[in-house]
C-alpha atoms as a PDB file:
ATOM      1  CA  UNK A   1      10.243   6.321  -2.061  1.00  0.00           C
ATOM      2  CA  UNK A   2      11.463   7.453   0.838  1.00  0.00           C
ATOM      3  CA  UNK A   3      14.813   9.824   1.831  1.00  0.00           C
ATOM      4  CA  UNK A   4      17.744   8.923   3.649  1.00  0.00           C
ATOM      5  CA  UNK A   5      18.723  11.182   6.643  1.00  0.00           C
ATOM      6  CA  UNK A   6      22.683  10.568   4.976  1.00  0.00           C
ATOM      7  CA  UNK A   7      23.427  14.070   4.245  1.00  0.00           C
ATOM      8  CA  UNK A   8      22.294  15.391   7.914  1.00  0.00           C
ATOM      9  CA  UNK A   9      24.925  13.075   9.049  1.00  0.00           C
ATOM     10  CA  UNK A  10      27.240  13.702   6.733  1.00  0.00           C
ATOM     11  CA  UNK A  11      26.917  17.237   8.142  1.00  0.00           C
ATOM     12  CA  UNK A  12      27.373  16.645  11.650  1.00  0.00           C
ATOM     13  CA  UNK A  13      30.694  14.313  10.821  1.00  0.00           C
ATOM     14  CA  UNK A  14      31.778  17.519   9.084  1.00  0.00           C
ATOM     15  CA  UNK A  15      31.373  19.346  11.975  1.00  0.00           C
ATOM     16  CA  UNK A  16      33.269  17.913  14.292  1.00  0.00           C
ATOM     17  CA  UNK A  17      37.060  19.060  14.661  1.00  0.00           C
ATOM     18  CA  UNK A  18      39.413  16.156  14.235  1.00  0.00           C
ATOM     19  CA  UNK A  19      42.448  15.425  16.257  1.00  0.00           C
ATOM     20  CA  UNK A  20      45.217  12.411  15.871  1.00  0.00           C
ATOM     21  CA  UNK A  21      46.650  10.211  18.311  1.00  0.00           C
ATOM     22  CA  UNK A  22      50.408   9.216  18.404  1.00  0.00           C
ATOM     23  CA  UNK A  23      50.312   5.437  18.888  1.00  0.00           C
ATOM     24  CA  UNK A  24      46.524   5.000  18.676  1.00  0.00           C
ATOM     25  CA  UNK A  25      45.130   1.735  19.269  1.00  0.00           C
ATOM     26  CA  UNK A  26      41.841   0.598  17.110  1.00  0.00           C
ATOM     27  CA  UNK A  27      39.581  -2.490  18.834  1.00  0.00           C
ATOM     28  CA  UNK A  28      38.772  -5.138  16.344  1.00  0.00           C
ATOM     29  CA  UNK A  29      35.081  -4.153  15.088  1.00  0.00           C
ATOM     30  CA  UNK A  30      32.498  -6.829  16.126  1.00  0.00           C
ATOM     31  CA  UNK A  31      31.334  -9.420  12.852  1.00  0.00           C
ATOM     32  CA  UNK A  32      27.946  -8.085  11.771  1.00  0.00           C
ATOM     33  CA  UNK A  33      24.517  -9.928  12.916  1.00  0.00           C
ATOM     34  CA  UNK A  34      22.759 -12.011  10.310  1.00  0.00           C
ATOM     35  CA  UNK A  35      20.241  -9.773   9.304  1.00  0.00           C
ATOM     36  CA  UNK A  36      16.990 -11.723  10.498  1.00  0.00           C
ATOM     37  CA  UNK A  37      14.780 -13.344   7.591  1.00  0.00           C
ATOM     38  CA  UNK A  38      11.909 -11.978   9.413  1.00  0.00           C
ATOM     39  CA  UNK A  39       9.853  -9.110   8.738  1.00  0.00           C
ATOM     40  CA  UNK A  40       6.904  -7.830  10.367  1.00  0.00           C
ATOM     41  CA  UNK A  41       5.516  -3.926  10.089  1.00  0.00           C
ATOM     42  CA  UNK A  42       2.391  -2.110  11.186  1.00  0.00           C
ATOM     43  CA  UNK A  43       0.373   0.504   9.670  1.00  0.00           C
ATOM     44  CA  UNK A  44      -2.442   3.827  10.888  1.00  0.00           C
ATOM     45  CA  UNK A  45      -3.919   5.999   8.261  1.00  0.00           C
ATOM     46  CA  UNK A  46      -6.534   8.548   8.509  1.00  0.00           C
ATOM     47  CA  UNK A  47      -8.641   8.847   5.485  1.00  0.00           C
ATOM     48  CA  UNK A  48     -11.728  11.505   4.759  1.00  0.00           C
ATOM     49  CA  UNK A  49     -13.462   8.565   3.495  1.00  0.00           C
ATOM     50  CA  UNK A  50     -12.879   5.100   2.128  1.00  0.00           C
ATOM     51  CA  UNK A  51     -12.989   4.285  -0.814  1.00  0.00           C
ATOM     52  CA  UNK A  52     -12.325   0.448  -2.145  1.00  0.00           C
ATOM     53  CA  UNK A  53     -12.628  -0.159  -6.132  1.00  0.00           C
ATOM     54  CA  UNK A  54     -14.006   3.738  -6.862  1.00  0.00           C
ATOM     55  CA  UNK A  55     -17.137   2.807  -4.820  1.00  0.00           C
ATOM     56  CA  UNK A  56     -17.391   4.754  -1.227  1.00  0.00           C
ATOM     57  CA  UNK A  57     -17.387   2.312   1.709  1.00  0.00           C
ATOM     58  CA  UNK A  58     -18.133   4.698   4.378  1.00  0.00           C
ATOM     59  CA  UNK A  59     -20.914   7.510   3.124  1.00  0.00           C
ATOM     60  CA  UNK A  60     -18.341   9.726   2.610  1.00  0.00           C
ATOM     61  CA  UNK A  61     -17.732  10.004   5.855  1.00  0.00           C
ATOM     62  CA  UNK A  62     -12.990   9.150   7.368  1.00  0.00           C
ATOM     63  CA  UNK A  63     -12.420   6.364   7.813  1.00  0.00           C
ATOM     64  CA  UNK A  64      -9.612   4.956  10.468  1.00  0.00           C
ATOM     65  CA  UNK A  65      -7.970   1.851   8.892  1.00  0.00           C
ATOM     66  CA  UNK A  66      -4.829  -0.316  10.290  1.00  0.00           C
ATOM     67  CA  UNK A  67      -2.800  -3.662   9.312  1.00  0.00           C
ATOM     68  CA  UNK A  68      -0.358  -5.832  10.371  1.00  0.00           C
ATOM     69  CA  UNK A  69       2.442  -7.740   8.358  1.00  0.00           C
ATOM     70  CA  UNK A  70       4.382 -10.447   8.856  1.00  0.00           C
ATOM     71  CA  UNK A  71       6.986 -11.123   5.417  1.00  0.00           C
ATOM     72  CA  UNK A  72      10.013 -13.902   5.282  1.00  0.00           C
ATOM     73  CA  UNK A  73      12.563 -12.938   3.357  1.00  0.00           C
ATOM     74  CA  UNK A  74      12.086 -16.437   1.209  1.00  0.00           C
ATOM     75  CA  UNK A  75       8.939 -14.125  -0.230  1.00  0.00           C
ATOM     76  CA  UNK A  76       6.250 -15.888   2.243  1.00  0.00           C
ATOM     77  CA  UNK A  77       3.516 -13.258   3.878  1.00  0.00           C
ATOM     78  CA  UNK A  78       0.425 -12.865   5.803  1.00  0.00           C
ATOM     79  CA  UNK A  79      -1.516  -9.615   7.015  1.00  0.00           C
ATOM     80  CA  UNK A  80      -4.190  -8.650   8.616  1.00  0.00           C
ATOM     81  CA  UNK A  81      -5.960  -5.350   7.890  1.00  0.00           C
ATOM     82  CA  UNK A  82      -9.296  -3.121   9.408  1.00  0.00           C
ATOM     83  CA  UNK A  83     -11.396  -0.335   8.718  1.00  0.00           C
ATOM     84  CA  UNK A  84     -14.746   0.751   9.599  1.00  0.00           C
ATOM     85  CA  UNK A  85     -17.442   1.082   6.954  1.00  0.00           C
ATOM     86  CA  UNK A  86     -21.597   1.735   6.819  1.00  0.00           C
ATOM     87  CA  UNK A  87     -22.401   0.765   3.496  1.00  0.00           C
ATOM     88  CA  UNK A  88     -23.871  -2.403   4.650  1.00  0.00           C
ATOM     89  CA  UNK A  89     -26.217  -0.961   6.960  1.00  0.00           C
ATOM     90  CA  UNK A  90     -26.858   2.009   4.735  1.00  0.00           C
ATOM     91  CA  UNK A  91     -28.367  -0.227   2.266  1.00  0.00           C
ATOM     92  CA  UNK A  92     -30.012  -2.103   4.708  1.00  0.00           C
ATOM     93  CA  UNK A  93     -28.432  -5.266   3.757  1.00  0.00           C
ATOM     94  CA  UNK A  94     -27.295  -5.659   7.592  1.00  0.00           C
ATOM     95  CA  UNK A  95     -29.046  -4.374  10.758  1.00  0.00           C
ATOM     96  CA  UNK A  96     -25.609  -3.142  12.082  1.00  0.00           C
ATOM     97  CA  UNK A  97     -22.182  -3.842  10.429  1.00  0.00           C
ATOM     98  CA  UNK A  98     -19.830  -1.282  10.593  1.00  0.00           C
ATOM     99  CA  UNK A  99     -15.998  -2.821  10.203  1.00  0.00           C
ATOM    100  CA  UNK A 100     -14.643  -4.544   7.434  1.00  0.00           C
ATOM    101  CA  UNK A 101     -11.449  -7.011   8.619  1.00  0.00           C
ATOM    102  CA  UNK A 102      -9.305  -8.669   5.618  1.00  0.00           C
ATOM    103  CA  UNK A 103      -7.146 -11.170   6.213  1.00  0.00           C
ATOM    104  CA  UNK A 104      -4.536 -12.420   3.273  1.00  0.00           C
ATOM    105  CA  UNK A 105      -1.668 -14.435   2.586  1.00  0.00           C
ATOM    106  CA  UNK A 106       0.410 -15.467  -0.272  1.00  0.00           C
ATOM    107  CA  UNK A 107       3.884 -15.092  -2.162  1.00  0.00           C
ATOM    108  CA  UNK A 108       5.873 -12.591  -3.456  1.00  0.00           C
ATOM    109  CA  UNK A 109       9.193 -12.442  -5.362  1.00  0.00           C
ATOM    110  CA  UNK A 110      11.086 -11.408  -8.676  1.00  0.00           C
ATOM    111  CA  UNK A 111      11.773 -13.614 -11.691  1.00  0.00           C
ATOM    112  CA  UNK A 112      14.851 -14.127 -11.492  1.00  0.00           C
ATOM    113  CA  UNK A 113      17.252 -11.186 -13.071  1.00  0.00           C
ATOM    114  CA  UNK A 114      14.407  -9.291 -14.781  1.00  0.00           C
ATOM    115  CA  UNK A 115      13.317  -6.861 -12.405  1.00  0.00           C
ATOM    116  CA  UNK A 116       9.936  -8.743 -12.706  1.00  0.00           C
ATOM    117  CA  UNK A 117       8.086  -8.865  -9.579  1.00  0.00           C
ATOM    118  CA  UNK A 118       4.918 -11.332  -9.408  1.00  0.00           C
ATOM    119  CA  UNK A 119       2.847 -11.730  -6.185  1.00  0.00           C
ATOM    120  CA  UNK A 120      -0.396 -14.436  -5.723  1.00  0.00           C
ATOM    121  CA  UNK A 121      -2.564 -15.203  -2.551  1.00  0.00           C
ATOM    122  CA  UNK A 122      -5.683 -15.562  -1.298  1.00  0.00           C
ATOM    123  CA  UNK A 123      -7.575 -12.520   0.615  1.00  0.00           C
ATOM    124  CA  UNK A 124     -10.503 -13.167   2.812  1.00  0.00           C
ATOM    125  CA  UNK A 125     -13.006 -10.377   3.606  1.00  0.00           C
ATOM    126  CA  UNK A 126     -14.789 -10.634   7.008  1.00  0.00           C
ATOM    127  CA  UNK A 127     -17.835  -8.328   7.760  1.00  0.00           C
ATOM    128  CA  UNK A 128     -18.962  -8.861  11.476  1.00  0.00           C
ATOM    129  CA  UNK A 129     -22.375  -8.063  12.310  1.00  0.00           C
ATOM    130  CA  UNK A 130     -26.072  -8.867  11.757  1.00  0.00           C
ATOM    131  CA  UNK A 131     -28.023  -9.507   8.649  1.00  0.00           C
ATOM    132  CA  UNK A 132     -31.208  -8.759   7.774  1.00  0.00           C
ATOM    133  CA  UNK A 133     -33.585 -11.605   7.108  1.00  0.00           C
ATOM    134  CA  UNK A 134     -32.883 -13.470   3.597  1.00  0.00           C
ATOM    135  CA  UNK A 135     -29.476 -11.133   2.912  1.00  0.00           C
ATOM    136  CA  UNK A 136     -26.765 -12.789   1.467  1.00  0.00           C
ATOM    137  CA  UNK A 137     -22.703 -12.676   4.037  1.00  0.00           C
ATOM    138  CA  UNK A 138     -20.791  -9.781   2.332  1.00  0.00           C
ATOM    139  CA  UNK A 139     -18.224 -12.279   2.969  1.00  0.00           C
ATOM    140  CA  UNK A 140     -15.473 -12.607   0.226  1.00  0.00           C
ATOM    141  CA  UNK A 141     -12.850 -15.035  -0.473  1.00  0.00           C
ATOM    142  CA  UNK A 142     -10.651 -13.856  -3.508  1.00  0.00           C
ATOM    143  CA  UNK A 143      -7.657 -15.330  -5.222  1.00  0.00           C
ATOM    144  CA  UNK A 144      -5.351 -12.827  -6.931  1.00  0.00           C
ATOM    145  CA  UNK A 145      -2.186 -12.837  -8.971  1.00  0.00           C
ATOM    146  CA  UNK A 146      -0.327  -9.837  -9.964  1.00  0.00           C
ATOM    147  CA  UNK A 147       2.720  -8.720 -11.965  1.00  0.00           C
ATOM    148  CA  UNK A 148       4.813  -5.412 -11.765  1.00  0.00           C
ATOM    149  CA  UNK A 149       8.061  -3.614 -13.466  1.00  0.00           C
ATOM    150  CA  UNK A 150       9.186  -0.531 -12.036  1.00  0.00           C
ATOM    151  CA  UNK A 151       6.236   1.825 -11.289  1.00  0.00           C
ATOM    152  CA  UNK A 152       3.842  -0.419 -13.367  1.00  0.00           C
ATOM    153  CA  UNK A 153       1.552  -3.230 -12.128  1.00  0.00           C
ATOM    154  CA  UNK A 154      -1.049  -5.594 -13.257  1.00  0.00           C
ATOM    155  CA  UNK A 155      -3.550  -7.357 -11.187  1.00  0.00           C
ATOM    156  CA  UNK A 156      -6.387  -9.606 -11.524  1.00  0.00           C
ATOM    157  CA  UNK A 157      -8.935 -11.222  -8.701  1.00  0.00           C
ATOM    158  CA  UNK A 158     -10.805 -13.232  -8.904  1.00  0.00           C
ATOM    159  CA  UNK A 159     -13.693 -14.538  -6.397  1.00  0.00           C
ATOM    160  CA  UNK A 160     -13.498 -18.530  -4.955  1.00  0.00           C
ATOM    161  CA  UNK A 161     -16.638 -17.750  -2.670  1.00  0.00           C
ATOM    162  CA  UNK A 162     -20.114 -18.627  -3.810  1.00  0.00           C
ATOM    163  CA  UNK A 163     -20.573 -15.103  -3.101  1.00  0.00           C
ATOM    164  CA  UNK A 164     -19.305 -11.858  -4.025  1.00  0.00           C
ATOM    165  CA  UNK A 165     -19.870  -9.205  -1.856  1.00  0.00           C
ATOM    166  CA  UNK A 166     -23.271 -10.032  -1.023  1.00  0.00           C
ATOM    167  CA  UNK A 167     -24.672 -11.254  -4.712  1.00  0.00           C
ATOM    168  CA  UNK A 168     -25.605 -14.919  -4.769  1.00  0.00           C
ATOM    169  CA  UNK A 169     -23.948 -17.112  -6.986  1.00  0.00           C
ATOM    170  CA  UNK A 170     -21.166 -14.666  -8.030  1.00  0.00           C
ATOM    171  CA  UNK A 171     -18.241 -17.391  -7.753  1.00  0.00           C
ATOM    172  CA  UNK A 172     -15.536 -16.164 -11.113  1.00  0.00           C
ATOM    173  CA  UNK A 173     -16.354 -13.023 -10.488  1.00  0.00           C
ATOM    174  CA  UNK A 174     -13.469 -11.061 -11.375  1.00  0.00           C
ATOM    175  CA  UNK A 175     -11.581  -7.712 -10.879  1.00  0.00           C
ATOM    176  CA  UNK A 176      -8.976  -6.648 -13.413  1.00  0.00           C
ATOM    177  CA  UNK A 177      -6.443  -3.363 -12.848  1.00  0.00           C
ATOM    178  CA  UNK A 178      -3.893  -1.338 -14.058  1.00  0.00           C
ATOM    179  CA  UNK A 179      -1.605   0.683 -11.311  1.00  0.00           C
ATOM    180  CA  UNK A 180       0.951   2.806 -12.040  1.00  0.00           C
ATOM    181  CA  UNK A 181       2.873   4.969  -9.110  1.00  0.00           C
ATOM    182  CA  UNK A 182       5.873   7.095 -11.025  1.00  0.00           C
ATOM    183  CA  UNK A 183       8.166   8.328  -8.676  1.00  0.00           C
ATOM    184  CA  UNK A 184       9.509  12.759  -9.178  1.00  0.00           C
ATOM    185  CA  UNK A 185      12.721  11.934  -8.914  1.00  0.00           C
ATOM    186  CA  UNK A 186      14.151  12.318  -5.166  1.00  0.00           C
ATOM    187  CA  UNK A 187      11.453  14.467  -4.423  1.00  0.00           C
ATOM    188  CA  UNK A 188       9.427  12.388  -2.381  1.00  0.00           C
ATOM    189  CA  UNK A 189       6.404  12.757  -4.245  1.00  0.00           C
ATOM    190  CA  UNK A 190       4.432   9.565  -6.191  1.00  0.00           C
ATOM    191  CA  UNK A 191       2.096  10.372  -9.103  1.00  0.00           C
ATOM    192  CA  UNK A 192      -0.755   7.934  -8.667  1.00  0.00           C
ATOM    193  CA  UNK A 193      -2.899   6.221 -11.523  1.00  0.00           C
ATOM    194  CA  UNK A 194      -5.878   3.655 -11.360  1.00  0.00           C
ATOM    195  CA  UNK A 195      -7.857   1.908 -13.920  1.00  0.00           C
ATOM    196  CA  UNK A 196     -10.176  -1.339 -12.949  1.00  0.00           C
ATOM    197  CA  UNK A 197     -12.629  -3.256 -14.328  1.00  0.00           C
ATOM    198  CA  UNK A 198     -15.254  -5.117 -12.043  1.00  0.00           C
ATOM    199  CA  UNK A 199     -17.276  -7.840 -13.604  1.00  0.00           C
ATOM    200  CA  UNK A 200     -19.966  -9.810 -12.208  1.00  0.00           C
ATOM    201  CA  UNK A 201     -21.247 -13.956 -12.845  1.00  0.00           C
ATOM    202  CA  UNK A 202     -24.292 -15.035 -11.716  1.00  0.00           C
ATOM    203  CA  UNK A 203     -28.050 -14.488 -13.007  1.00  0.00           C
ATOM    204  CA  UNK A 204     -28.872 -11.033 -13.011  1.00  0.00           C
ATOM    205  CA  UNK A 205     -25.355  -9.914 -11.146  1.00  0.00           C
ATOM    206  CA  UNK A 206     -24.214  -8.026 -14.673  1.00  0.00           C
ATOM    207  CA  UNK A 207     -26.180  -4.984 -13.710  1.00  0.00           C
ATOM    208  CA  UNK A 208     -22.894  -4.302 -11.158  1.00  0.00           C
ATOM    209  CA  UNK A 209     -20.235  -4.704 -13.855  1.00  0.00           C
ATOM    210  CA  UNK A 210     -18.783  -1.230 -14.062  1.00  0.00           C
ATOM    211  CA  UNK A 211     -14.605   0.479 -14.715  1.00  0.00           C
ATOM    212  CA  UNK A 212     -13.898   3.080 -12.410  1.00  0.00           C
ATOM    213  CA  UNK A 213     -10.508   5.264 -12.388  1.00  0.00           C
ATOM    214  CA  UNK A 214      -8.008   7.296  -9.878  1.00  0.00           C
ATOM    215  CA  UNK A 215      -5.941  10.047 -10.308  1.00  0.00           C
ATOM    216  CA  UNK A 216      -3.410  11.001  -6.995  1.00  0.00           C
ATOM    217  CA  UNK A 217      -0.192  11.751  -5.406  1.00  0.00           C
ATOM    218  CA  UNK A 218       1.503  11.055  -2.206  1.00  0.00           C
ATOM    219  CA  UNK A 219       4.223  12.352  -0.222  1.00  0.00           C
ATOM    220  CA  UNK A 220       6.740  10.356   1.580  1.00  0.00           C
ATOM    221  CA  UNK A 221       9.487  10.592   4.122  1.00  0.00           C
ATOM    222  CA  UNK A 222      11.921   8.542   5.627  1.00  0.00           C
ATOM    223  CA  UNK A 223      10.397   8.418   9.014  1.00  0.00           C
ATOM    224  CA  UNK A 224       7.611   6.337   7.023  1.00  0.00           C
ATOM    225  CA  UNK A 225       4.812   9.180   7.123  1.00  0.00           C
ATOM    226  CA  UNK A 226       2.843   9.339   3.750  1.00  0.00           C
ATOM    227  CA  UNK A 227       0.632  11.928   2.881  1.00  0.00           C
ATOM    228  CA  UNK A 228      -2.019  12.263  -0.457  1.00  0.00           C
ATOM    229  CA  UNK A 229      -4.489  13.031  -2.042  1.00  0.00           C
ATOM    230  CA  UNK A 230      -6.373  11.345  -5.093  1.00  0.00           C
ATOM    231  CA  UNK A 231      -9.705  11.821  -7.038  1.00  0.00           C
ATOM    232  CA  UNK A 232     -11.957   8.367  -8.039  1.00  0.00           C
ATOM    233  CA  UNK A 233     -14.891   8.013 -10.332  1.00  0.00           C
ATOM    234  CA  UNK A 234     -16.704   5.159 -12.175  1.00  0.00           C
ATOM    235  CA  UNK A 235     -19.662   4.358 -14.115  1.00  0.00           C
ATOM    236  CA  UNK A 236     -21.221   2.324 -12.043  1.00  0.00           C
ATOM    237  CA  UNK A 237     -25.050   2.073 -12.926  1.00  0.00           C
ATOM    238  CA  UNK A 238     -27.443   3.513 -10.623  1.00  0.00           C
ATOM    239  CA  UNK A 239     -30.009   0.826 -10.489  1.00  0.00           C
ATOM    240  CA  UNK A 240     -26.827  -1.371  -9.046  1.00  0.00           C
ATOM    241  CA  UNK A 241     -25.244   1.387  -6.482  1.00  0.00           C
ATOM    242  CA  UNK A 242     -27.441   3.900  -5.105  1.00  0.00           C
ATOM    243  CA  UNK A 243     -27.484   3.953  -1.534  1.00  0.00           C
ATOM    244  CA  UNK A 244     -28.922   6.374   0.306  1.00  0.00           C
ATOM    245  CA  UNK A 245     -29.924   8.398  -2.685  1.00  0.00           C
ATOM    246  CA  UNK A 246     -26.594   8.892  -3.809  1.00  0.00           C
ATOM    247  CA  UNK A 247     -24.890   6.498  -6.212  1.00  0.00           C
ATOM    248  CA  UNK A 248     -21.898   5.201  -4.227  1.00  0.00           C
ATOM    249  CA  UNK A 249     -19.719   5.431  -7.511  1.00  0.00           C
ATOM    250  CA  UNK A 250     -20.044   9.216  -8.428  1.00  0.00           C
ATOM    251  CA  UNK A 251     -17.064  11.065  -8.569  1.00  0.00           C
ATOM    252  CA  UNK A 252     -15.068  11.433  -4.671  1.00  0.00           C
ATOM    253  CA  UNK A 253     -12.194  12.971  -3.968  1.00  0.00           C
ATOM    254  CA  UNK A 254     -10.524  11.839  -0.823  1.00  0.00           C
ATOM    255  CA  UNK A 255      -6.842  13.223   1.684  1.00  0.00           C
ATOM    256  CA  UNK A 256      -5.088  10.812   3.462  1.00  0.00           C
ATOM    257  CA  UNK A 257      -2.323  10.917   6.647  1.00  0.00           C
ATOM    258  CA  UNK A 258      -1.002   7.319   7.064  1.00  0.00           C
ATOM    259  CA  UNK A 259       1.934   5.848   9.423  1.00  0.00           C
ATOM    260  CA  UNK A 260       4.206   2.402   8.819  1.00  0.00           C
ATOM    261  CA  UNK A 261       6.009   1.948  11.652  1.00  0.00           C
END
């Protein structure tokens, strides 16, 4: 997904007059390294708002989100990732709470030949801050499993936690969803598409069962820059996500800027 620099190389080589040596003497090149088994990256972004399952997190207003990963090339990983949010305080669930912090681990690798890739772990979601008198912790603990060929993937989570984002008693709830990110050739560009299906256990908890949808694309270059845009919508039910006066499900549209280093 992202360009070589090869041909501005190539170029310079080309360049260059070349001259030849009577007698020229060539040192022995030095073996190669062992490339190292470790892997660890770290990513910015800059986003007009965020926006997690169709539903906004942050009122519409950016959002500044960052991770870190650690990978081994045996397919073992952990990460760490951050954003700021308000949608706990704006629906008065917490008297201030305004970052979310997820922290995940788990395994990822192909079956064997196939060009299968499958990828399971657990993801814990950690909202500091203080509650409001008989709120349930926002706190999450999910355990996903996904598979993907090419530019297609399929994912489902599912919730270990007795509680799901706040709803008591939610343990098995679920997410299901459908990715798909189709290259343009060597363009650069990604064509982004998003369906998922969020569904709620517990007495009572069905009224937040709701599908929501994305439609993007994002530009990337070598220097690992990626820029996008994408629009979101659901049907989430009002009674279930109005905050503020506005349900947190209608339809967004939201730009990105976002660095891996």
């Amino acid at each position: 997904m992202r360009h070589s620099l090869l041909s501005i190389a190539v170029l310079s080589v080309l360049a260059v007059p070349t001259f030849s040596y009577a007698e020229e003497t060539v040192a022995p090149a030095a073996a190669a390294e062992p490339a190292s088994p470790h892997t660890v990256t770290y990513n910015v972004g800059l986003y007009s708002q965020y926006i997690f399952r169709g539903l906004t997190q942050t009122d519409q207003d950016p959002a500044l989100q960052g991770g870190i990963d650690y990978s081994h090339s045996s397919g073992f990983y952990l990460g760490s990732w951050a954003t700021n949010i308000s949608w706990l305080s704006d629906a008065d669930a917490y008297k201030s709470s305004s970052l979310e912090l997820d922290i995940y681990g788990g395994f990822a690798n192909t079956i064997g030949d196939t060009g299968v890739g499958y990828n399971v772990g657990v993801l814990q979601y950690i909202y500091p801050g203080s509650k409001n008198p008989g709120v349930k912790s926002a706190e999450t603990t999910e355990v996903y499993g996904s598979l993907s060929y090419e530019w297609l993937a399929a994912k489902l989570s599912v919730v270990a936690s007795d509680g799901a984002f706040g709803l008591k008693n939610a343990d098995g709830s679920w997410y299901a969803e459908l990715n798909a990110n189709y290259p343009i050739g060597e363009t650069g560009f990604t064509i982004n598409g998003h369906v998922g299906r969020q569904e709620f256990k517990g007495s009572g908890n069905d009224v937040g069962d709701y599908t929501d949808w994305k439609l993007g694309a994002t530009k990337s270059w070598s220097n690992g820059v990626n820029v996008g845009a994408y629009y979101t919508t659901t049907n989430a039910r009002d009674a279930a996500y109005t905050i503020l006066g506005d349900n947190i499900g209608d339809d967004q549209f939201t730009v990105f800027v976002q660095k891996t280093f």
